[in-house]
Protein backbone atom coordinates (compact mmCIF):
# COMPACT_ATOMS: atom_id res chain seq x y z
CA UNK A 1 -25.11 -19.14 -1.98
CA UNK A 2 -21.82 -17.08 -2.19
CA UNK A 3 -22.27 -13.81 -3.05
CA UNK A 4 -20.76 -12.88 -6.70
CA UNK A 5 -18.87 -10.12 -5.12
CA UNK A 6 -17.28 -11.70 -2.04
CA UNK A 7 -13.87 -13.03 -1.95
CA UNK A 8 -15.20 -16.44 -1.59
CA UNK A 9 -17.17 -16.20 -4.88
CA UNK A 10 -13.57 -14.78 -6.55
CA UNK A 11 -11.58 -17.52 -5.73
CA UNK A 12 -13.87 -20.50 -6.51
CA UNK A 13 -14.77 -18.61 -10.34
CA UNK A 14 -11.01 -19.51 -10.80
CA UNK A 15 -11.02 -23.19 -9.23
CA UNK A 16 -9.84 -25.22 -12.20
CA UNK A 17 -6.80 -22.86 -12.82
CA UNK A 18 -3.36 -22.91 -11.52
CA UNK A 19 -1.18 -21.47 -10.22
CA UNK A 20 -2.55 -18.87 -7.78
CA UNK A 21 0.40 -18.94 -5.46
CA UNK A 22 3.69 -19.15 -5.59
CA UNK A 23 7.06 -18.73 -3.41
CA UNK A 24 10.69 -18.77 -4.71
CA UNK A 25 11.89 -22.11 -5.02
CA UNK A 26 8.50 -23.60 -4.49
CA UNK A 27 5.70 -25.58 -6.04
CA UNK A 28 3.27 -23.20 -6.07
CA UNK A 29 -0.47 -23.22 -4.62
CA UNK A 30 -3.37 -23.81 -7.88
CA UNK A 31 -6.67 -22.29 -7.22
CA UNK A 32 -8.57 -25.51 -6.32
CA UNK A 33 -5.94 -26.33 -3.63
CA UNK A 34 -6.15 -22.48 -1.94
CA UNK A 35 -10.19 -23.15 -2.43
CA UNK A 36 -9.73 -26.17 -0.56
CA UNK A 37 -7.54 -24.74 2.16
CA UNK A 38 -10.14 -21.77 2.95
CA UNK A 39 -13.15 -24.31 3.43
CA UNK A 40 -10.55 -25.81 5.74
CA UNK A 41 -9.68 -22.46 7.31
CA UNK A 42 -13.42 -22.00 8.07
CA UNK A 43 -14.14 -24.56 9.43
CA UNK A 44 -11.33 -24.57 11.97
CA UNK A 45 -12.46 -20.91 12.91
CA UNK A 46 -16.13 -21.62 12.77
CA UNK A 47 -15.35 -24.40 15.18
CA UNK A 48 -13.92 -22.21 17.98
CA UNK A 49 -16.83 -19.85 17.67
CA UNK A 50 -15.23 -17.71 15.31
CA UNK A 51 -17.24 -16.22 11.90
CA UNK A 52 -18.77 -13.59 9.73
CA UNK A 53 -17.19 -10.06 10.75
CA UNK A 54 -15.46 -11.29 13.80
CA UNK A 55 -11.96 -9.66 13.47
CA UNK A 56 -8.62 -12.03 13.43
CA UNK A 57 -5.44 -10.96 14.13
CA UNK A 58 -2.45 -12.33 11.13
CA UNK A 59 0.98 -11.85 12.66
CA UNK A 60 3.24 -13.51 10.25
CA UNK A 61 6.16 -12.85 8.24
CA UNK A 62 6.19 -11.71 4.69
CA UNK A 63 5.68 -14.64 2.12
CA UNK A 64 2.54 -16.79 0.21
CA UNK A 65 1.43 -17.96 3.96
CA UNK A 66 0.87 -14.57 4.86
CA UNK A 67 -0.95 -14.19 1.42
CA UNK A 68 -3.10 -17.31 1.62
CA UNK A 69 -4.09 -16.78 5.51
CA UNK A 70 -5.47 -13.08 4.95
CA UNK A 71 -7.34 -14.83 1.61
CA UNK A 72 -8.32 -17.92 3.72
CA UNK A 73 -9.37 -15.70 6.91
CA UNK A 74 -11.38 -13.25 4.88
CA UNK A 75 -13.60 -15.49 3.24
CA UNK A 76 -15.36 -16.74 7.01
CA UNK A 77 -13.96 -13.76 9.28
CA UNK A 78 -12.40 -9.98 9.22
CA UNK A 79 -9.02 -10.55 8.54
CA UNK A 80 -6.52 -8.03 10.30
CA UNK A 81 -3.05 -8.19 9.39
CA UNK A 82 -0.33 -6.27 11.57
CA UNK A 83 3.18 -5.52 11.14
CA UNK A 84 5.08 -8.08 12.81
CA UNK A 85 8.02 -6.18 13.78
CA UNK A 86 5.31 -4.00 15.59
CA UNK A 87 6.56 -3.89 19.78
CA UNK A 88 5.24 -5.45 22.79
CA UNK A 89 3.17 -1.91 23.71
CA UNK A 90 2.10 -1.56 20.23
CA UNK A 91 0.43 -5.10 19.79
CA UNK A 92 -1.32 -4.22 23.55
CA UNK A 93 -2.54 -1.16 21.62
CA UNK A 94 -4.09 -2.81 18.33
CA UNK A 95 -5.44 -5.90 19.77
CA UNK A 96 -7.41 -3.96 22.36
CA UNK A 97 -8.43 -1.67 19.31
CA UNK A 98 -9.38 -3.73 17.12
CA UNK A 99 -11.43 -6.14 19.51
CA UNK A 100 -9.43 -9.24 18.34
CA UNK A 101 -11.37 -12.25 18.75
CA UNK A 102 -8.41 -14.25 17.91
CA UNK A 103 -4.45 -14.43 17.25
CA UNK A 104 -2.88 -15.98 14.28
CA UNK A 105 1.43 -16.31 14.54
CA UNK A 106 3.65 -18.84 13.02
CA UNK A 107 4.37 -22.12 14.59
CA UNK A 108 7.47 -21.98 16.76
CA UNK A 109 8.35 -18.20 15.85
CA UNK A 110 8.38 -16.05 18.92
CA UNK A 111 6.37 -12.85 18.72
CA UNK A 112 5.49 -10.44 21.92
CA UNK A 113 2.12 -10.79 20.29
CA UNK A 114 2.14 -14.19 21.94
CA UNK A 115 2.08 -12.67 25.64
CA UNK A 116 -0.17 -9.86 24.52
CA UNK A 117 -2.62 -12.06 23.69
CA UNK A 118 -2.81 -14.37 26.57
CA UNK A 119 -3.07 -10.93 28.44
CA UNK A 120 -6.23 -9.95 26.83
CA UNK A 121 -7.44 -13.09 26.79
CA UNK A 122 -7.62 -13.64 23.06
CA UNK A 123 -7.43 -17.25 21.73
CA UNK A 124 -4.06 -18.30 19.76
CA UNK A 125 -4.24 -20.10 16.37
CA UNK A 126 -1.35 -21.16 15.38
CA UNK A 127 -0.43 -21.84 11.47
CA UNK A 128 2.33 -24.95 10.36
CA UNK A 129 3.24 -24.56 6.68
CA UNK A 130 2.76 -27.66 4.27
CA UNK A 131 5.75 -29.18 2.21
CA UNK A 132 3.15 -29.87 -0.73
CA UNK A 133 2.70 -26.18 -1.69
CA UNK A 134 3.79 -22.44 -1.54
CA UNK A 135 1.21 -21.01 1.29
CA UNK A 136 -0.34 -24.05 2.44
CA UNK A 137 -0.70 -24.50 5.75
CA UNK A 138 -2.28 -26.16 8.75
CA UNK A 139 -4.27 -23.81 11.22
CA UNK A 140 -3.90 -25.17 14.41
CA UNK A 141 -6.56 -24.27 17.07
CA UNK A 142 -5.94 -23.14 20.88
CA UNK A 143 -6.29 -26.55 22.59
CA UNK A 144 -9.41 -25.19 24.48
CA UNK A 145 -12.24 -23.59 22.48
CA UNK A 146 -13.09 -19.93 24.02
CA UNK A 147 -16.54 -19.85 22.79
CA UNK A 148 -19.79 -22.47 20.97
CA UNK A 149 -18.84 -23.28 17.33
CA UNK A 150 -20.53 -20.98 14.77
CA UNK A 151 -22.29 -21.85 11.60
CA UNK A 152 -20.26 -22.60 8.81
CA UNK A 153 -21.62 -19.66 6.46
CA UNK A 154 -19.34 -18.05 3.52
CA UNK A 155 -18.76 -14.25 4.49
CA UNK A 156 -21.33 -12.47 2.24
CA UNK A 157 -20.35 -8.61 -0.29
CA UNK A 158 -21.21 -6.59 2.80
CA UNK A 159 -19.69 -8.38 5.31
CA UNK A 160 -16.12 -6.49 6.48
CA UNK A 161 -13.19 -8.75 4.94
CA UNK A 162 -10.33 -6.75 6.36
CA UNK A 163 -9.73 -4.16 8.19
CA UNK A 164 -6.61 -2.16 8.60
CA UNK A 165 -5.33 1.25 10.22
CA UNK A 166 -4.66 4.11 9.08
CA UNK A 167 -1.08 6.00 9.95
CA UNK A 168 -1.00 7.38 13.01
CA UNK A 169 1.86 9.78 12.39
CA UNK A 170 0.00 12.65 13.64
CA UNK A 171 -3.11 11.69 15.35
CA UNK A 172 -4.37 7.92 16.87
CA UNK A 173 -4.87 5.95 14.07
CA UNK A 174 -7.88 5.22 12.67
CA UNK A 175 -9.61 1.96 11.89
CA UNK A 176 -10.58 1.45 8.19
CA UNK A 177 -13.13 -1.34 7.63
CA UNK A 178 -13.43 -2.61 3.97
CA UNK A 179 -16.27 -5.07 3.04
CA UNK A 180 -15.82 -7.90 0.15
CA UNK A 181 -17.43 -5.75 -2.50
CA UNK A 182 -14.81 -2.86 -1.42
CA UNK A 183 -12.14 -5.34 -2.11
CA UNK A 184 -13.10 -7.22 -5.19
CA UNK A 185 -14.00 -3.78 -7.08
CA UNK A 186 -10.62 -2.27 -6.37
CA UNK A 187 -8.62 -5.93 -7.75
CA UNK A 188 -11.12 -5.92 -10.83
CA UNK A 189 -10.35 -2.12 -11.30
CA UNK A 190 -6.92 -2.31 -11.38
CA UNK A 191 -7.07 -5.45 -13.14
CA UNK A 192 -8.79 -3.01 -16.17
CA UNK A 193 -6.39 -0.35 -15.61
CA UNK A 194 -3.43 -3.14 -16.10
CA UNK A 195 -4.75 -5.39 -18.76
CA UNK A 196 -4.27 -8.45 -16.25
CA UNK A 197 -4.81 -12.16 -17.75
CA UNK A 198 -4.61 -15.48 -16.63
CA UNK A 199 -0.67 -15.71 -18.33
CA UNK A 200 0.36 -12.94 -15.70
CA UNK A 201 2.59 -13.11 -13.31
CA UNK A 202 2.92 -10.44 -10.63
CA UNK A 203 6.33 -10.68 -8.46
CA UNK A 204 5.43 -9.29 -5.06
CA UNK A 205 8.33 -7.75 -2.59
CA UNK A 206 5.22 -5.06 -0.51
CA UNK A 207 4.94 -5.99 2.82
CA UNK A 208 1.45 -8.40 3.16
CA UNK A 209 0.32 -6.24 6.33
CA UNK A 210 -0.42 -2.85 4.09
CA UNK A 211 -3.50 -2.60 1.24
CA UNK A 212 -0.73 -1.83 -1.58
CA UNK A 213 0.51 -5.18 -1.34
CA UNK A 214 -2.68 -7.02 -0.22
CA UNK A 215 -4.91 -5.51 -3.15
CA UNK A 216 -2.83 -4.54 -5.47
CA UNK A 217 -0.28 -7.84 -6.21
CA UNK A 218 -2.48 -10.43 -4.36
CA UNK A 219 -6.08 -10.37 -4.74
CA UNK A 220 -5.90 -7.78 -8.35
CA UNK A 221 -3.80 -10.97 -9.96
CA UNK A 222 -6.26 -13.69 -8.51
CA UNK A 223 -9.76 -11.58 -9.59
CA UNK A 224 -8.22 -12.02 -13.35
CA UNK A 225 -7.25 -15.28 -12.87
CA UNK A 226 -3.30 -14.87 -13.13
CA UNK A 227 -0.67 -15.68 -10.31
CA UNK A 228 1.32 -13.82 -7.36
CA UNK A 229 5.03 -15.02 -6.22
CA UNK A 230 5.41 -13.83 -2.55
CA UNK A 231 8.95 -13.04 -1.61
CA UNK A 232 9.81 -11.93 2.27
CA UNK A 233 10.33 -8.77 0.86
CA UNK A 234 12.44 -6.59 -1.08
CA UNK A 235 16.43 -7.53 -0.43
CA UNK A 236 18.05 -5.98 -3.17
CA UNK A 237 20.45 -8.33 -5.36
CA UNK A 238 17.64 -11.08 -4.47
CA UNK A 239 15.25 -9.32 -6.64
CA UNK A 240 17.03 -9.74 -9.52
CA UNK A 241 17.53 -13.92 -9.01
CA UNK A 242 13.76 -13.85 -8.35
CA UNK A 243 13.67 -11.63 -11.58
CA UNK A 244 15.56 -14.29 -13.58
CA UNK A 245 13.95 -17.78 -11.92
CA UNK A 246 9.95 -16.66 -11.36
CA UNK A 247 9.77 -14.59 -14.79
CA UNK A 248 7.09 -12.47 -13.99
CA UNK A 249 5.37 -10.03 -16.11
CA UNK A 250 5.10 -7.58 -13.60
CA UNK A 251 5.58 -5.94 -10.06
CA UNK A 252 4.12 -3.69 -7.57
CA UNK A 253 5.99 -1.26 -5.24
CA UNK A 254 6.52 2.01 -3.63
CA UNK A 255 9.10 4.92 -4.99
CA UNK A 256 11.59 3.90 -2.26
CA UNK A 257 11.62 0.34 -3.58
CA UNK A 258 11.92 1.53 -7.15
CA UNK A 259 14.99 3.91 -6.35
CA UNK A 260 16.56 1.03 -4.55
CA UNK A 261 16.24 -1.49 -7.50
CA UNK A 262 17.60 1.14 -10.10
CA UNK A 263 20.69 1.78 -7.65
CA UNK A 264 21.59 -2.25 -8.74
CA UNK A 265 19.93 -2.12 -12.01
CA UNK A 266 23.44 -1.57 -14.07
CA UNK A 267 25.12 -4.66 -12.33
CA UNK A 268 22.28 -6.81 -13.34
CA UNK A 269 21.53 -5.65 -17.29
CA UNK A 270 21.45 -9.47 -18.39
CA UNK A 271 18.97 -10.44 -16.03
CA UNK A 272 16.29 -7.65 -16.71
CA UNK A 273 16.71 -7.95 -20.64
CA UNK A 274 16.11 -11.95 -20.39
CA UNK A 275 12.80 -10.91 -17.79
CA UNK A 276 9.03 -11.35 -19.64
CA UNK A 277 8.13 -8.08 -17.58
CA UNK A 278 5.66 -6.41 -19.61
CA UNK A 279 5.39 -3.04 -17.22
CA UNK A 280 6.16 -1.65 -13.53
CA UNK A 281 3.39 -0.24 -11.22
CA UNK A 282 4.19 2.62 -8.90
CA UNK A 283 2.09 3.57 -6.02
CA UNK A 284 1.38 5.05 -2.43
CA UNK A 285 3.32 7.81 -2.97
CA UNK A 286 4.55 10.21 -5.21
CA UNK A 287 6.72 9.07 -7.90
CA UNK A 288 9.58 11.61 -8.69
CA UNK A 289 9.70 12.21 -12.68
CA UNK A 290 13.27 11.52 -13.08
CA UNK A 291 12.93 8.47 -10.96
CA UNK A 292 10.23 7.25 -13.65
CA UNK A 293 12.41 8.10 -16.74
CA UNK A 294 15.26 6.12 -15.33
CA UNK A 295 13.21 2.85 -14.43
CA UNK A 296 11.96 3.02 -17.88
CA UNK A 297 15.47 3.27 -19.57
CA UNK A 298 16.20 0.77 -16.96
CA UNK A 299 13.85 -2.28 -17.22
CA UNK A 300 12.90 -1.22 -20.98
CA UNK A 301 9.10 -1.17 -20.04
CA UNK A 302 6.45 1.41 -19.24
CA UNK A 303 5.86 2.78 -15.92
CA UNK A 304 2.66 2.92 -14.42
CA UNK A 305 2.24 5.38 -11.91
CA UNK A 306 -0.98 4.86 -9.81
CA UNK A 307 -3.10 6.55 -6.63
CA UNK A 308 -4.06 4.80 -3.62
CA UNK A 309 -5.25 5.14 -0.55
CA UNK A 310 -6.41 2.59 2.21
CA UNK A 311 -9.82 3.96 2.56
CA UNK A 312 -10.50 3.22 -1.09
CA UNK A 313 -9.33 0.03 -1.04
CA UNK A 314 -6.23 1.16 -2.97
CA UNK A 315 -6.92 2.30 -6.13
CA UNK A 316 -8.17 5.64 -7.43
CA UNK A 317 -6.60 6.61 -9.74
CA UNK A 318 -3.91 5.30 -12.70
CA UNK A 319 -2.34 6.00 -15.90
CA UNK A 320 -3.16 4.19 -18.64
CA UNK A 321 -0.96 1.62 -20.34
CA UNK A 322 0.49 2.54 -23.83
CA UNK A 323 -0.36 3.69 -26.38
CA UNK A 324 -2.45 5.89 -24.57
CA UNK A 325 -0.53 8.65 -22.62
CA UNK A 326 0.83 8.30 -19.27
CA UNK A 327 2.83 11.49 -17.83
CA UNK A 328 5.63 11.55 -15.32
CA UNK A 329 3.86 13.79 -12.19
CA UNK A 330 0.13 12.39 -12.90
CA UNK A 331 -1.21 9.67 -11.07
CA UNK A 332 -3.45 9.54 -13.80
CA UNK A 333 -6.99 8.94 -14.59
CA UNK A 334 -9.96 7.91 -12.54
CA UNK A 335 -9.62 4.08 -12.42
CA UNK A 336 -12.25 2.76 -10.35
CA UNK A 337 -14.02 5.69 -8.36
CA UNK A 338 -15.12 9.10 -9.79
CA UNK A 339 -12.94 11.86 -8.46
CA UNK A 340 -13.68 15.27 -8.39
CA UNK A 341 -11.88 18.17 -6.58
CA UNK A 342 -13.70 19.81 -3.98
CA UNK A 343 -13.26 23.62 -2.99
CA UNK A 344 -13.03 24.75 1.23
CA UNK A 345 -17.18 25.15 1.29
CA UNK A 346 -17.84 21.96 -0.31
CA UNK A 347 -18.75 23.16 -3.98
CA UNK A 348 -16.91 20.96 -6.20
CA UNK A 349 -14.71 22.86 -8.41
CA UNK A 350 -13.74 23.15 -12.66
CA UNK A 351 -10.92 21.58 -14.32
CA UNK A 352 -7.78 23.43 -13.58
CA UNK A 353 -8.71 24.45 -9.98
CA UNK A 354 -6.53 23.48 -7.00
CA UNK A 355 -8.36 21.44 -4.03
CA UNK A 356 -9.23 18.65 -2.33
CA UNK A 357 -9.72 15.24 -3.71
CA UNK A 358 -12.78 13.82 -3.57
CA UNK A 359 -13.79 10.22 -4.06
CA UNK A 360 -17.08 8.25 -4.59
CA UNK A 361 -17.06 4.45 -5.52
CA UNK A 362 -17.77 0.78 -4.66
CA UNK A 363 -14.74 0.55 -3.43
CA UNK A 364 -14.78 3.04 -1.29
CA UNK A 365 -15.29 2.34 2.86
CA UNK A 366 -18.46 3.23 3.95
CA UNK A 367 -16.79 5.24 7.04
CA UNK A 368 -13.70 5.30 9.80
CA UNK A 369 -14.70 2.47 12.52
CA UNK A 370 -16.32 3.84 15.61
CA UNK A 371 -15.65 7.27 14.87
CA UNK A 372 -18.81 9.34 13.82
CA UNK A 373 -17.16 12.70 14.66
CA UNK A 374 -14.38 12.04 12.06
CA UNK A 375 -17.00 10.14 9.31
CA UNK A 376 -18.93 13.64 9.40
CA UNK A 377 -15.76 15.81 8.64
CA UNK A 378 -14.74 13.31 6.17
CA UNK A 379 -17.81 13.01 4.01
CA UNK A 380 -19.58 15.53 2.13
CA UNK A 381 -22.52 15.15 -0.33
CA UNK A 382 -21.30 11.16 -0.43
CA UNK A 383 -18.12 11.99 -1.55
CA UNK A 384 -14.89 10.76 0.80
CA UNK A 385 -12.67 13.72 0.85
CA UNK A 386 -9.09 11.95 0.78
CA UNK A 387 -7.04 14.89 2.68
CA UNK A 388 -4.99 15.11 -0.87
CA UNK A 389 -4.79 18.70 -2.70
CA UNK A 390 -4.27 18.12 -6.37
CA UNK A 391 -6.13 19.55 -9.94
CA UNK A 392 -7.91 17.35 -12.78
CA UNK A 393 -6.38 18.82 -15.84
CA UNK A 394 -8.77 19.29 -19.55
CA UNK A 395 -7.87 15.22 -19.78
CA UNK A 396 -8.69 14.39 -16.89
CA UNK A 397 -5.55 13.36 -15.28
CA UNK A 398 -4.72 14.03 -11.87
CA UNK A 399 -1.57 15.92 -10.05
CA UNK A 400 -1.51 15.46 -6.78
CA UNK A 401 -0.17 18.36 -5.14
CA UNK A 402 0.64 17.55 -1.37
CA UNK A 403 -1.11 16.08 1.55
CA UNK A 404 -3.24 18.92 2.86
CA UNK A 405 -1.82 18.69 6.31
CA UNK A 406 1.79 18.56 4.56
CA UNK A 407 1.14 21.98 2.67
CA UNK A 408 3.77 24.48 4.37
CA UNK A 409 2.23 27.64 5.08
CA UNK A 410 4.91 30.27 5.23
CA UNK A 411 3.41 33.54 6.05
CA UNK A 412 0.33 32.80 4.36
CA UNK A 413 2.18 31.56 0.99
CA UNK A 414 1.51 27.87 0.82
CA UNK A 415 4.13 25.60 -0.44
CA UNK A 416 3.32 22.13 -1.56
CA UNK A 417 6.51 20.16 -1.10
CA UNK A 418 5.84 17.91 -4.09
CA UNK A 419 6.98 20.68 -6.48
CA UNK A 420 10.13 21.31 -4.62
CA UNK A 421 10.83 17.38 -4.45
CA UNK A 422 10.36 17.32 -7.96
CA UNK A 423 12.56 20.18 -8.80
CA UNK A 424 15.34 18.93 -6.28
CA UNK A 425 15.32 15.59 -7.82
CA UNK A 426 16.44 17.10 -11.27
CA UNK A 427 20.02 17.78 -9.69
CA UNK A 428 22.28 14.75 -10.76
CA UNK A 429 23.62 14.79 -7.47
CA UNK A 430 20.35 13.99 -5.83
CA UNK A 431 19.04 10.21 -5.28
CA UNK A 432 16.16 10.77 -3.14
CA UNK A 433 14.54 14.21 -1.37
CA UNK A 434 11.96 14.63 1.28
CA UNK A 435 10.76 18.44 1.79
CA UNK A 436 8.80 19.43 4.96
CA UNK A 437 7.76 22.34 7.12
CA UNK A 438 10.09 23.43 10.04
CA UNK A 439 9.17 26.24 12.36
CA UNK A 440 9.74 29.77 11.77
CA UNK A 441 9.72 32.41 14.24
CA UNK A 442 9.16 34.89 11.45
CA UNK A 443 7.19 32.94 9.16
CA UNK A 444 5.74 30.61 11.37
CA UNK A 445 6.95 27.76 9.25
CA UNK A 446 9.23 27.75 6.52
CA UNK A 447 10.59 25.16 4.08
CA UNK A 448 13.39 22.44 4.68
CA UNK A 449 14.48 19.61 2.94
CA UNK A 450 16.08 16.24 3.68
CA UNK A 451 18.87 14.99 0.67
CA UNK A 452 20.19 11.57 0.18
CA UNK A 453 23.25 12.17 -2.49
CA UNK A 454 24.12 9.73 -5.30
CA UNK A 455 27.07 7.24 -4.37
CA UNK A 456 30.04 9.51 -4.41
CA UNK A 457 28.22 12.64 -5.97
CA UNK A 458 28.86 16.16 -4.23
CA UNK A 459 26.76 19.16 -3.83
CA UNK A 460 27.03 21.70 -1.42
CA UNK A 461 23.51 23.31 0.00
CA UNK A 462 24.05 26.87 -1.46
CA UNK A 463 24.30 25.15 -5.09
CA UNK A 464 21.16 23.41 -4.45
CA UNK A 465 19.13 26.46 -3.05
CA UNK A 466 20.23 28.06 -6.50
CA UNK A 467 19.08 25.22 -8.87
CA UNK A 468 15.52 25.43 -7.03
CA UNK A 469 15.41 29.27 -7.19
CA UNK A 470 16.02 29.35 -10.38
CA UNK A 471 13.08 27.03 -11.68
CA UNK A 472 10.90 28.21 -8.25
CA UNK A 473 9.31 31.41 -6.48
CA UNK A 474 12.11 32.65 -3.86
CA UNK A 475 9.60 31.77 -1.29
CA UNK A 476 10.01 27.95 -2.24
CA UNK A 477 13.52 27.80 -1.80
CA UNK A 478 14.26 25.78 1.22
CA UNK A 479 15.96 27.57 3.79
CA UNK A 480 17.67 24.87 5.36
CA UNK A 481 18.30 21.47 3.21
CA UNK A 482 20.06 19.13 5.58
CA UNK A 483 21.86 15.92 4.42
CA UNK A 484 21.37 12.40 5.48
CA UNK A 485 22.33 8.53 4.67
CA UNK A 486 18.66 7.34 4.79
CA UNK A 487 15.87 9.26 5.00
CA UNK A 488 13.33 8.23 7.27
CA UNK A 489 10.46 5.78 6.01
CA UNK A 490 7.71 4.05 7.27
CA UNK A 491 6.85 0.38 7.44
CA UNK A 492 5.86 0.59 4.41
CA UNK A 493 8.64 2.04 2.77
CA UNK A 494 6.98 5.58 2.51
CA UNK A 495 9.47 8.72 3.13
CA UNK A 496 8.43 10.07 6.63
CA UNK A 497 7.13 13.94 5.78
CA UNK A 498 5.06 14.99 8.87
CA UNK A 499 7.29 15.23 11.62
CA UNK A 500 10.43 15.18 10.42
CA UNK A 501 11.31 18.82 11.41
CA UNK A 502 11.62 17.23 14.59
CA UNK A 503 13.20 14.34 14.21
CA UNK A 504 16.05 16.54 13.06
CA UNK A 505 16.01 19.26 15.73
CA UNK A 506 15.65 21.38 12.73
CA UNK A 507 14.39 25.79 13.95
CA UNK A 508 14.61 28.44 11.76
């Protein structure tokens, strides 16, 4: 029998609803059809040998294919999506991590995954959309099977359902496993936290290879029985047509994709007052306060500002929707796990302290894949210790400070570039702001900043140093602020912190 917490079980409690998925343009996928296509799904994999906790490789574009074949893989395998704009070198890398039992591309789209895996000698599935439906699709197996067919048994709560890795900006990444029960408490958690129903409708532009947009737009708005419209992705003036034909009552994205969207928001007033958008989530990283206060003047909704992280699943922490407080610069309140902040010896610390967040939950990963050094520095007492500095104020809501390996430590004064993002970002002249450490010869390392202007706003850096010193300590003020066209981001959309010192052939 399917386990009550399994993706499996999640999917088939919704069976006689529809939609579930949907595409631009599209007749979208109902609940009973995406049922039907996973029992197909499994037994296609269980018939090359492939089953419970074996790990599959997803290499497909963004869209409700990509959405339905991580939903579809999960429920009889590990699903393990990858960027597919990842290299030749960097697909050698993660199918040898991972220990891919098998490939998944597009029919007829060329991918150097292709030749990677015939290298390692990894079987090739192959997926051919369906006219009927958004994210239907055929799964078409390697014309020789690599290994004895398996049982055809549902993945059970504890079984992994996906795994992913972790950034590897400044170390080798690190392989996350999450089980079923991981999963389906973080949807149903931020289902709570958002009110979700079966009349929702989340628009989804996050790329389907990262837990924001897997958890958060995907499987949160199947768990309450609602629907997700997968887009390839956010292409500015596009958003707004989607806005206007799909209707949806809310998206997901990251504060690079929100800045973007309120850079066309003017040109497009019509569309967003005729939307049914009932609020906007924010999440995997920091949201800049002004940024929040515009999108809400903007799209006429609140702004929900959330915490995630892949090792929880995604969710930790949220603010609440109206009428109970949300504040710009909090992610929030616990929303799933507890949190607590944790001192440098492990005692967990009062209210008001500064420290490390610490996490405990069932959606929390029960530890790093493989890597029993790192699980032992990053557990303590059962709580996950996320690497984040922040405080839990009298309320209960959390600031984040910085990432604890972002914190600039200039002569032993520690800087946590948050605060000077937030106080750049209150310059009109300033769109977006990334602050980092460079190196110092007399400090060691001192802090820099990174400035995108407004369209035809200008500031000079002197001016800027001046509006941070006077809301900031003098030893805050960023000694060099350098200007750019784009910022650096990730796949993800995330501005690029750690390193970027660098990148810029920035020295004190």
């Amino acid at each position: 029998m399917t386990d009550d917490r399994s993706i499996g079980a999640l999917l088939a409690a919704s069976a006689g609803k529809e939609p579930a998925i949907g595409a631009p343009g599209l007749q979208p996928l109902s609940y009973r059809q995406l049922h039907a296509l996973a029992a197909r799904v499994g037994a296609t994999l269980n018939g090359a040998g492939i089953g419970r906790n074996d790990r599959v490789v997803i290499v497909l574009p963004n869209g409700a294919e990509a959405a339905s074949c991580f939903l579809t893989v999960a429920v009889h395998a590990t699903a393990a999506p990858l960027n597919p704009s990842f290299t030749a070198e960097e697909f050698a890398f993660y199918l040898a991590d991972l220990h891919a039992r098998a490939v998944i591309v597009m029919k007829g789209v060329d991918s150097p995954v292709r030749q990677i895996a015939a290298a390692q000698d990894i079987p090739l599935f192959e997926i051919g959309p369906e006219p009927s439906a958004a994210g239907s699709f055929v799964l078409i197996p390697p014309a020789l099977p690599r290994a004895p067919a398996r049982p055809a048994t549902p993945a059970h709560a504890d079984d992994i359902a996906l795994v992913l890795h972790t950034s590897g900006t400044t170390a080798r990444p690190k392989i996350v496993p999450l089980t079923h029960a991981n999963l389906t408490a973080s949807a149903r958690n931020i289902g709570h936290t958002l009110a979700l129903t079966a009349t929702d409708v989340c628009l989804n532009i996050m790329p389907l290879f990262h837990i924001h947009g897997l958890v958060a737009a995907v499987l949160s708005s199947l768990a309450a029985g609602g629907s997700v419209v997968c887009t390839p992705g956010l292409t500015g003036f596009r958003f707004f047509t989607w806005l206007r034909d799909v209707r949806p009552t809310w998206y997901t994205a990251v504060p690079t994709m929100h800045q973007a969207l309120l850079e066309l928001a003017p040109r497009f007033k019509e569309a967003i007052a005729a939307a049914p958008l009932r609020l906007i989530r924010s999440s995997s990283a920091s949201l800049p306060p002004p940024v929040m206060q515009a999108l809400e003047a903007a799209f006429g909704v609140p702004v929900i500002e959330a915490y995630g992280m892949t090792e929880a699943a995604h969710q930790m922490a949220s603010n609440p929707l109206p009428p109970a407080p949300r504040y710009a610069g909090s992610v929030g309140l616990a929303a799933g796990p507890e949190i607590a902040i944790m001192g440098p010896d492990g005692a967990l610390l009062p209210h008001g302290s500064v420290g490390e967040v610490v996490i405990r939950g069932d959606n929390v990963t029960r530890g790093y894949d493989g890597d029993p050094e790192v699980n032992l520095r990053s557990y303590h007492d059962g709580w996950f210790r996320t690497g984040d500095q922040g405080v839990l104020d009298e309320q209960g809501y959390l600031r984040l400070t910085g990432r604890l390996k972002e914190i600039i430590n200039r002569a032993g004064e520690k800087v946590a570039p948050l605060e000077v993002d937030n106080v750049l970002m209150t310059h009109p002249a300033v769109r977006q702001v990334v602050t980092f450490a460079m190196p110092s010869r007399i400090f060691g390392e001192d802090v820099a900043a990174a400035i995108v202007l407004r369209e035809d706003a200008q500031v000079d850096e002197e001016t800027l140093r001046q509006h941070v010193a006077a809301r900031l300590a003098a030893f805050k003020v960023p000694r060099k602020i350098v200007f750019l066209k784009e910022i650096p981001k990730g796949p993800t959309g995330k501005l690029q912190r750690v390193g970027l010192a660098e990148q810029l052939d920035l020295n004190d």
